[in-house]
Protein backbone atom coordinates (compact mmCIF):
# COMPACT_ATOMS: atom_id res chain seq x y z
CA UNK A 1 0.00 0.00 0.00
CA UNK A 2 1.51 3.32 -0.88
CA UNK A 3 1.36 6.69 0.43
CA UNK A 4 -1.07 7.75 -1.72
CA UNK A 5 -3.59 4.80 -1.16
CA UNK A 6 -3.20 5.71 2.60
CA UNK A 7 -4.85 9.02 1.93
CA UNK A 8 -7.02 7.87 -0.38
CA UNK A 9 -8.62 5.07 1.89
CA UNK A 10 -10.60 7.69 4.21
CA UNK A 11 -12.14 10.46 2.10
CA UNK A 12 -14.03 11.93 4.28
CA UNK A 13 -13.13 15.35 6.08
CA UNK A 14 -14.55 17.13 9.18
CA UNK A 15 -15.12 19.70 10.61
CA UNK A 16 -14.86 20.62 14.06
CA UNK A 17 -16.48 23.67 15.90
CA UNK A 18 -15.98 24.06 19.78
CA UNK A 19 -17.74 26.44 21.79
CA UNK A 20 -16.43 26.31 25.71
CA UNK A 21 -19.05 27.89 27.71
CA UNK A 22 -21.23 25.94 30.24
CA UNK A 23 -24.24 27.20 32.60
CA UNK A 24 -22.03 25.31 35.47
CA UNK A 25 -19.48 22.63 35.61
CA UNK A 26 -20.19 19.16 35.77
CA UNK A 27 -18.27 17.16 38.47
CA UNK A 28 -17.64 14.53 36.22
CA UNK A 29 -16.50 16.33 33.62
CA UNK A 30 -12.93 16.87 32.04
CA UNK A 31 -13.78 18.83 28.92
CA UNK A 32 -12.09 22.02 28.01
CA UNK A 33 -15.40 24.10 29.57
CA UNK A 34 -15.53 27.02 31.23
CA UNK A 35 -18.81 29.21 32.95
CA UNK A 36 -18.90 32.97 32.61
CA UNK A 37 -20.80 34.68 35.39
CA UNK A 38 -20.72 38.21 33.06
CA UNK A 39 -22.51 38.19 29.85
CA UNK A 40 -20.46 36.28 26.95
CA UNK A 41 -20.29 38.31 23.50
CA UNK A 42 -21.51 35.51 21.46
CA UNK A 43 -20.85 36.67 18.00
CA UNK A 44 -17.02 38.28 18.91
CA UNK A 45 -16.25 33.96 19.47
CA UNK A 46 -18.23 33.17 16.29
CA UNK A 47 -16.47 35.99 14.64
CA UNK A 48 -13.38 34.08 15.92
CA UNK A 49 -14.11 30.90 15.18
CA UNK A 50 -14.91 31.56 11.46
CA UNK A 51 -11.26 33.65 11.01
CA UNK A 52 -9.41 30.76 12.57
CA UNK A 53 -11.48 28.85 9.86
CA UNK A 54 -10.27 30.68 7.55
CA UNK A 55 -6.53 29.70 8.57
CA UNK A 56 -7.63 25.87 8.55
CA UNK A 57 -8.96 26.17 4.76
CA UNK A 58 -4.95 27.03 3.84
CA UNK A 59 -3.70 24.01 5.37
CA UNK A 60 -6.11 21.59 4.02
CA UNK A 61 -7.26 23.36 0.66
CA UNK A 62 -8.83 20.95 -1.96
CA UNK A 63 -11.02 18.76 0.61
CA UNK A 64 -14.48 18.31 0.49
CA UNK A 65 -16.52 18.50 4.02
CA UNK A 66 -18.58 15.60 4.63
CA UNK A 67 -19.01 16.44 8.34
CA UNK A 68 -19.56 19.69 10.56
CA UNK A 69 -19.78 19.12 14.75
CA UNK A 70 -20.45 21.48 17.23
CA UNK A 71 -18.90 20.50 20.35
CA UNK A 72 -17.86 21.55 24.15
CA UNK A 73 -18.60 22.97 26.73
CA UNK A 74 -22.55 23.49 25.82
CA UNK A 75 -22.98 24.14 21.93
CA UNK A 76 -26.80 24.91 23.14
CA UNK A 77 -25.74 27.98 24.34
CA UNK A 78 -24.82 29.52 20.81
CA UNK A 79 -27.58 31.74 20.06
CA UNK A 80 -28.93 30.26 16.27
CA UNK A 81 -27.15 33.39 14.52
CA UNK A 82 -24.17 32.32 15.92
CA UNK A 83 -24.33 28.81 14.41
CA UNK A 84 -25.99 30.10 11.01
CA UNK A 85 -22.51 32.62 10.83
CA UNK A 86 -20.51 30.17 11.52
CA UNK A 87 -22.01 27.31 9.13
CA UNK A 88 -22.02 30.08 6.09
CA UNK A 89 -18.55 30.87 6.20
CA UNK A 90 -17.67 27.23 6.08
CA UNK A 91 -19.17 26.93 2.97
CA UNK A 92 -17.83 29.92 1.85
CA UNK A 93 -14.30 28.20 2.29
CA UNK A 94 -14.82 24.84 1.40
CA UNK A 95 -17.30 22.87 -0.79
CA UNK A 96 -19.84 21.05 1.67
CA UNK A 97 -21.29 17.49 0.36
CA UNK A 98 -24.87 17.62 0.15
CA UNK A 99 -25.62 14.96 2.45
CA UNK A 100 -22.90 16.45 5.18
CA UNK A 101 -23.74 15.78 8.23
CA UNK A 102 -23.67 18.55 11.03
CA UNK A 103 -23.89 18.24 14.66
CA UNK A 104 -24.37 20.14 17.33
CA UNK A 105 -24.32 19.13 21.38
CA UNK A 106 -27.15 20.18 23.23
CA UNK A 107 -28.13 19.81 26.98
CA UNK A 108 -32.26 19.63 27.08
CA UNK A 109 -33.26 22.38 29.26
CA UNK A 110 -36.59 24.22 28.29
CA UNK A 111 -34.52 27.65 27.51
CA UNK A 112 -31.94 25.97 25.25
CA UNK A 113 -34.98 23.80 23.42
CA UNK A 114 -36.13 27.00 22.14
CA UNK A 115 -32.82 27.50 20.21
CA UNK A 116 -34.05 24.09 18.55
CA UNK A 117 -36.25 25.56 15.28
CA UNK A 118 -33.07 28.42 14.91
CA UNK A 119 -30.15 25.97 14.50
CA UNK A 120 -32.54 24.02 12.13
CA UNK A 121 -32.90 26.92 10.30
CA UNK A 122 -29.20 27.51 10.50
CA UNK A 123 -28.61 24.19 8.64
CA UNK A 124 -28.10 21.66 11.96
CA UNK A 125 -29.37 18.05 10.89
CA UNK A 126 -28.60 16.65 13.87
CA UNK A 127 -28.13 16.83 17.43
CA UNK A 128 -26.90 14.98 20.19
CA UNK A 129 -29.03 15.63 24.06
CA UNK A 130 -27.20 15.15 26.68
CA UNK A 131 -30.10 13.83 28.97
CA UNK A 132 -26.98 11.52 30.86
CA UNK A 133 -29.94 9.99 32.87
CA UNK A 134 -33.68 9.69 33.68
CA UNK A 135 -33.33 9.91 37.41
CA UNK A 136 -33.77 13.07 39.69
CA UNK A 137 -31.50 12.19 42.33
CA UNK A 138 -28.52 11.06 39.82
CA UNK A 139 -28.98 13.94 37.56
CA UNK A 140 -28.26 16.55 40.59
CA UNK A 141 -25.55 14.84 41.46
CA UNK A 142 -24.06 14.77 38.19
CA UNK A 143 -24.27 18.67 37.83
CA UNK A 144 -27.21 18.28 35.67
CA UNK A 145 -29.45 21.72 35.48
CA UNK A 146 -32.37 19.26 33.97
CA UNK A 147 -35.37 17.30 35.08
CA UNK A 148 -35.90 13.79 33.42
CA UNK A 149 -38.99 15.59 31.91
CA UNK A 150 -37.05 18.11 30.95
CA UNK A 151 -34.78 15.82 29.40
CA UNK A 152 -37.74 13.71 27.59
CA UNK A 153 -39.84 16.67 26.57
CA UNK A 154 -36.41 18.12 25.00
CA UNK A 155 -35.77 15.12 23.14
CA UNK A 156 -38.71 14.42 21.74
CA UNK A 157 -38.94 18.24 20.74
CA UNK A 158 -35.74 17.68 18.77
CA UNK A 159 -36.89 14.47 17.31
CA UNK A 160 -39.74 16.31 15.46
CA UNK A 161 -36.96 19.14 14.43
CA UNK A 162 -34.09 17.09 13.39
CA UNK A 163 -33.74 14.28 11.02
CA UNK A 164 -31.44 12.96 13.16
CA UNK A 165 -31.23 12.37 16.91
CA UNK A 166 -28.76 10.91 19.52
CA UNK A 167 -29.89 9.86 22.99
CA UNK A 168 -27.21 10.51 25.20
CA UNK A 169 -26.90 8.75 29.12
CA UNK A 170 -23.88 7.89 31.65
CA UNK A 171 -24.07 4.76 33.41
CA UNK A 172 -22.38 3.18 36.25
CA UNK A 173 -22.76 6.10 38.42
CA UNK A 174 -22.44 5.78 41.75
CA UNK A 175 -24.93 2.77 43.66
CA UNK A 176 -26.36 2.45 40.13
CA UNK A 177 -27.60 -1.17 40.47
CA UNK A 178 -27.98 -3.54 37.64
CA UNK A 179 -32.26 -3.71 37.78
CA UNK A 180 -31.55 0.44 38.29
CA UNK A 181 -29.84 0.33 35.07
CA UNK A 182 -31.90 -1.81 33.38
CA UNK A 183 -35.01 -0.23 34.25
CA UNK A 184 -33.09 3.62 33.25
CA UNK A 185 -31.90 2.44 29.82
CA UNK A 186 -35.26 0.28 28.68
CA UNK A 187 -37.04 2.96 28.97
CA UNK A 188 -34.28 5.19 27.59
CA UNK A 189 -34.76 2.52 24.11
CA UNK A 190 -38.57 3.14 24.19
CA UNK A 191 -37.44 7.16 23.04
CA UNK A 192 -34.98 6.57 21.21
CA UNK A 193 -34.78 7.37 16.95
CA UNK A 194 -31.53 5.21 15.81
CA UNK A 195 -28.76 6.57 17.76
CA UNK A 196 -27.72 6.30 21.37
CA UNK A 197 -24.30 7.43 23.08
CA UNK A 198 -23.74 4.83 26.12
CA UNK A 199 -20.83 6.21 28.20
CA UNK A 200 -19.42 4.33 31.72
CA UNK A 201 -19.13 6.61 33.98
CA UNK A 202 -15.04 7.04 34.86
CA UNK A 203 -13.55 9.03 37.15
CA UNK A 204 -11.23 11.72 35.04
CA UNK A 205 -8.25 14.21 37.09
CA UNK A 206 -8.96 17.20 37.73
CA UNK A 207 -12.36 17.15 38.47
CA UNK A 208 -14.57 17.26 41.20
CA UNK A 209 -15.32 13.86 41.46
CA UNK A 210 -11.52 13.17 41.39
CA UNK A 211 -11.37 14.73 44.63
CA UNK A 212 -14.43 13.30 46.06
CA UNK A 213 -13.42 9.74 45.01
CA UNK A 214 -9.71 10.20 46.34
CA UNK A 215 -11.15 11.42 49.85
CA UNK A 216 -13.39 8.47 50.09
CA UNK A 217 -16.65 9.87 49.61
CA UNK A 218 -17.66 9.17 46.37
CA UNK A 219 -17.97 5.12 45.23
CA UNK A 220 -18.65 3.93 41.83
CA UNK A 221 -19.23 0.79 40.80
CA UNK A 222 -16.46 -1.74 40.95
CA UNK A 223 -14.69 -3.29 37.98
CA UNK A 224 -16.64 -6.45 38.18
CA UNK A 225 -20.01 -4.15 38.61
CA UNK A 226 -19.39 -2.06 35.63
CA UNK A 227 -18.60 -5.29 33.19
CA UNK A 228 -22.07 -6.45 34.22
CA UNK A 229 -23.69 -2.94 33.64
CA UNK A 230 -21.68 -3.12 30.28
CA UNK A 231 -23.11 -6.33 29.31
CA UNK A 232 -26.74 -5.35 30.34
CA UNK A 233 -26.27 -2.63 27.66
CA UNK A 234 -24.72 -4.85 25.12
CA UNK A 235 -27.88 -7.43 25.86
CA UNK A 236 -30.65 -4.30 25.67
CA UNK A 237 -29.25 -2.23 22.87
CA UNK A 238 -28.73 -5.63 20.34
CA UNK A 239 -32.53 -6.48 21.19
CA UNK A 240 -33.77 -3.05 19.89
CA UNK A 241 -31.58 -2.82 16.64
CA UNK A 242 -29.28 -0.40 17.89
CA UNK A 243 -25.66 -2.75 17.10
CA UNK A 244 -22.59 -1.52 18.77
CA UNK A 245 -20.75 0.23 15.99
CA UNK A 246 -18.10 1.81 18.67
CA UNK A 247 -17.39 1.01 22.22
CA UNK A 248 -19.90 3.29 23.57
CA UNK A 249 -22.11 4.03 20.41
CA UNK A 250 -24.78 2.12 19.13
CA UNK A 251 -26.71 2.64 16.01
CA UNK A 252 -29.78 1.47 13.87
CA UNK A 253 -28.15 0.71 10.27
CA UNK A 254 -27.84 4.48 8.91
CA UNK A 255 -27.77 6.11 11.93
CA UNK A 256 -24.05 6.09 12.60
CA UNK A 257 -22.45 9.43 13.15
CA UNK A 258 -20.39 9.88 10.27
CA UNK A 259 -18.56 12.68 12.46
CA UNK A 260 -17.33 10.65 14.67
CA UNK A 261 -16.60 7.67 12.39
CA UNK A 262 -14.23 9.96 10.71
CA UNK A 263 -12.19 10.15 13.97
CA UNK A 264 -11.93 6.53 14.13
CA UNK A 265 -11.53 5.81 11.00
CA UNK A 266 -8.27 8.15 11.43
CA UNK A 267 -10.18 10.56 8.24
CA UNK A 268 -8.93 14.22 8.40
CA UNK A 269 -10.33 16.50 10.84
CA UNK A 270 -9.87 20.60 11.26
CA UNK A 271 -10.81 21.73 15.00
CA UNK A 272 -11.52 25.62 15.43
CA UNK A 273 -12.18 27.08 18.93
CA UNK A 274 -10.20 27.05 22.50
CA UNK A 275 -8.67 23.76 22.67
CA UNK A 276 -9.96 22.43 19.67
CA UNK A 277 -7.44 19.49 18.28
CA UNK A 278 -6.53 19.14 13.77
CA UNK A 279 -5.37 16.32 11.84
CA UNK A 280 -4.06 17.16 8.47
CA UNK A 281 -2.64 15.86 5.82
CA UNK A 282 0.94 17.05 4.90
CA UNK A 283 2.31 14.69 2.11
CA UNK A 284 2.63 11.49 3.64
CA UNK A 285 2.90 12.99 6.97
CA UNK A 286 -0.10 14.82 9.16
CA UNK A 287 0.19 18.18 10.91
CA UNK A 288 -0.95 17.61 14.38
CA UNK A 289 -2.15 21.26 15.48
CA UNK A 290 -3.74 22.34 18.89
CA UNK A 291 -5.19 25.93 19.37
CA UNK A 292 -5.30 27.39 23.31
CA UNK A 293 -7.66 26.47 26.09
CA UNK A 294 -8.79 29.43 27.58
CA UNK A 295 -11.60 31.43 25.66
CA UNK A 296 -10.33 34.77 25.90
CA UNK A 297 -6.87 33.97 25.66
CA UNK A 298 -7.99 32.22 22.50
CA UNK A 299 -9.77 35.11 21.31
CA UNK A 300 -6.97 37.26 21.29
CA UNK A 301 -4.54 35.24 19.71
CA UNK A 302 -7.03 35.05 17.11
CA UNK A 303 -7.56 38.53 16.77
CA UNK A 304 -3.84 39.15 16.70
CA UNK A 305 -2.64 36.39 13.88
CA UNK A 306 -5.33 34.56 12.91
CA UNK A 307 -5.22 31.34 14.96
CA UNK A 308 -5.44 30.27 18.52
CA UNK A 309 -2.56 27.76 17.99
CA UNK A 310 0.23 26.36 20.78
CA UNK A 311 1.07 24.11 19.23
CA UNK A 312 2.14 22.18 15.92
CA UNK A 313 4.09 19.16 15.33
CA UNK A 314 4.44 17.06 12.11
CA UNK A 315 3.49 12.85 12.65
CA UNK A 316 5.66 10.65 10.73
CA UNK A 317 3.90 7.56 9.19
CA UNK A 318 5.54 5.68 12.29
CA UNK A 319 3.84 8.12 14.37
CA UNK A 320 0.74 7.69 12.90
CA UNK A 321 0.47 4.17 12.88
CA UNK A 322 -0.17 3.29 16.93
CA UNK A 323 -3.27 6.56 16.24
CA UNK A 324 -4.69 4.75 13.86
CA UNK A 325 -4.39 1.27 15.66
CA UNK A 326 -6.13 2.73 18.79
CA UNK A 327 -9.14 4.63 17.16
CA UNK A 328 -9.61 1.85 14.92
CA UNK A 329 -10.15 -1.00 16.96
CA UNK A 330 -12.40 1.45 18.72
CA UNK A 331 -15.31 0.40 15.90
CA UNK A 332 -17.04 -2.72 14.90
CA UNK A 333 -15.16 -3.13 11.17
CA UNK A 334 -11.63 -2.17 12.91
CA UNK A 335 -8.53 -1.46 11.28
CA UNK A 336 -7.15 -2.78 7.56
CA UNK A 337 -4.14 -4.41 8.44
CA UNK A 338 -2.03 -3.75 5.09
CA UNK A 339 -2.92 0.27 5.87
CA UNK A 340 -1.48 0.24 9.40
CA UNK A 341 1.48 -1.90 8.54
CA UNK A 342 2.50 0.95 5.28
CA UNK A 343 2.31 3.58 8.18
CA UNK A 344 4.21 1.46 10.34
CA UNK A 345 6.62 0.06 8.12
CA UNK A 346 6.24 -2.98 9.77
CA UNK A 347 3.36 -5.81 10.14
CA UNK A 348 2.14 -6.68 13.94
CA UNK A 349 3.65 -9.53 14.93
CA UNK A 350 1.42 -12.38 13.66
CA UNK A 351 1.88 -14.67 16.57
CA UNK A 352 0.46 -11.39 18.93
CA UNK A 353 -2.72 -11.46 17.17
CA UNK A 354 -3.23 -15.67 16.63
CA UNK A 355 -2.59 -15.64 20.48
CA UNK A 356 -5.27 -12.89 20.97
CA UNK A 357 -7.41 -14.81 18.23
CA UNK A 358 -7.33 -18.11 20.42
CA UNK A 359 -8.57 -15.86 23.26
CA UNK A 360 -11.47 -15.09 21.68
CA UNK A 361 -10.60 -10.72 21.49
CA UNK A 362 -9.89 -10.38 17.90
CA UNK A 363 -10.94 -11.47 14.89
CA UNK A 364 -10.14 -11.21 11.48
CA UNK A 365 -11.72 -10.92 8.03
CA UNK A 366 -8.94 -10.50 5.06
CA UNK A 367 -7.04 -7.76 5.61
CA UNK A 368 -9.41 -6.65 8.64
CA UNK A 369 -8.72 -7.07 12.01
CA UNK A 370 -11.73 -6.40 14.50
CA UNK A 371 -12.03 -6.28 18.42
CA UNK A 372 -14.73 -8.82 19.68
CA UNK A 373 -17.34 -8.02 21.74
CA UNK A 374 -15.81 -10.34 24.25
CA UNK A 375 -12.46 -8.18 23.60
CA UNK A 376 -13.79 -4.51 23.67
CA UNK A 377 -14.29 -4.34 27.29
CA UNK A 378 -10.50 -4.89 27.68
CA UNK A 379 -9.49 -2.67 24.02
CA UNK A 380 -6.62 -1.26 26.20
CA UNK A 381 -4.62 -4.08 27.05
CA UNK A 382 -5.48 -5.62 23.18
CA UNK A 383 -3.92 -2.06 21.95
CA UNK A 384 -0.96 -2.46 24.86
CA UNK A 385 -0.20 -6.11 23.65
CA UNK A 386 -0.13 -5.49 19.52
CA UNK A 387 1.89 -2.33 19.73
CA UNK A 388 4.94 -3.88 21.97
């Protein structure tokens, strides 16, 4: 396989879009998000935004986007003209596929609902609510500022709006039982339209619930406890037709977010806003670019030189070849063997994977090599073991 078959294996090209401002910060939480007491000048970020844009379209001129995702922080929060500024200028500086696919994150409180019919308007077709749970209790102690019927009536709002919906929940929080869970997510399936995000709950540094967990007074569910909760939504998501395309994403044929696939597919991605992260092609290597966390900071840097950037290092093929082996076995059709062994200049070791075969956590089919469902659970150590 030669360079040029590398590049041409994953056509696709996204966009990413984040916006960093939250109502309040989620305990759990380890995003690059930040809450603003004083009012936040909405359009100076989008203004922002859409000039750092215009720095991306020079390093990654003659692509085609076939993806657009609002992320953060709490996309919700962009008023619609915001969104609609920021969606015409990317078009203005790069051809858009009609059947791309844009995203945007939204947390289902009444007041951000009402942005719904706007970032329709603006050209959204789809959006991913962040109800993370259908109980009161759990929901305030996840930072939540939403009801359950909040959440639903949100939702379902959206689902009329949108062509395209995710249902979004965390599970194993803390004394989450298995008939707790099963109960939360059946009825979680009974809402759902083809797409449903399905994250275990971990505990990330830097947060709140760091803290709380290292001074004792926050338990989650053990490592035995979690595998069961995982398996309970393996066993309930396969019985409604939503397969697990990704570890934690499951999808009715059609309904897979071609956003995201483009991440683990290892496509090309350009990532505008504070802390937003770029993967572009530069010959046979990829510029690996990261733009500054804090808004304002951000902001200005823009403002001075067109980009938020800190930093910008070049990825060999070598270097590229352990990225694409860990976002690839992420997904259901994992990686093409021949592509990650032309990055890597090397095939895995064959005995590594007929070991891991006889264990039942890979698989392969041709040149494809796949994570099992029995192996996913463990993807770490299966990623650990092929890349000594």
């Amino acid at each position: 396989m030669t360079s040029s078959d590398i590049r041409a294996e994953v056509r696709d090209f996204g966009i990413y879009v984040h916006w960093p401002f939250c109502k309040a910060k989620c305990p759990y939480c380890d995003f690059n998000s930040h809450v603003r007491h004083d009012t936040v000048d909405h359009m100076s970020f989008a203004h922002a935004l859409v000039r750092e844009l215009q720095w991306l379209q020079e390093k990654s001129q003659g692509k085609k986007v076939t993806s657009i995702f609002f992320g953060g922080g709490t996309p919700s929060l962009m008023p619609p003209e915001a969104v609609a500024h920021v969606l015409d200028n990317i078009a203005k500086l790069w051809p858009v596929a009609a059947d791309a696919e844009i995203t945007l994150e939204a947390n289902p409180t009444s007041v951000e609902a009402e942005n719904f019919r706007g970032y329709r308007t603006a050209g959204v077709n789809r959006v991913s609510v962040g109800v993370q749970s259908l109980d009161e209790a759990d929901l305030k102690a996840l930072g939540r500022q939403h009801t359950p019927e909040e959440a639903l009536a949100a939702f379902r709002l959206a689902a009329k709006i949108f062509p395209r919906v995710s249902f979004d929940l965390i599970y194993a929080r803390p004394g989450q039982s298995q008939s707790q869970w099963r109960e939360e997510l059946t009825r979680a399936l009974g809402e759902q339209q083809g797409h449903m995000s399905l994250y275990q709950l971990t505990i990330e540094p830097e947060t709140r619930y760091q803290d709380l967990f290292d001074a004792g007074k926050l338990v989650i569910p053990d490592d035995d406890e979690a595998a069961n909760l995982y398996e309970i939504t393996q066993e309930l998501t396969a019985k409604h037709g939503l397969g697990a395309y990704e570890i934690s994403n499951h999808a009715a044929a059609g309904h897979e977010s071609k956003h995201n696939l483009t991440y683990w597919r290892y496509g090309e991605y350009a990532g505008a806003g504070p802390g937003a992260h770029s993967r572009l092609a530069a010959g046979e290597n990829r510029l690996a670019l990261v733009s500054e966390k804090h808004p304002e900071t951000w902001r200005q840097m823009v403002q001075d030189k067109g980009n938020g950037l800190i930093d910008e290092g070049i990825l060999t093929p070598a270097d590229q070849a352990p990225e694409y082996l860990l976002m690839g076995l992420r997904i259901r059709e994992g990686i093409d063997l021949n592509r990650h062994a032309a990055l890597s200049g090397a095939a895995i070791d064959l005995a590594k994977i007929e070991a891991l075969e006889s264990l039942g956590m890979v698989t392969r089919a041709g040149a494809r090599l796949m994570a099992t469902p029995r192996g996913r659970p463990i993807l770490n150590a299966i990623i650990r073991e092929l890349n000594d």
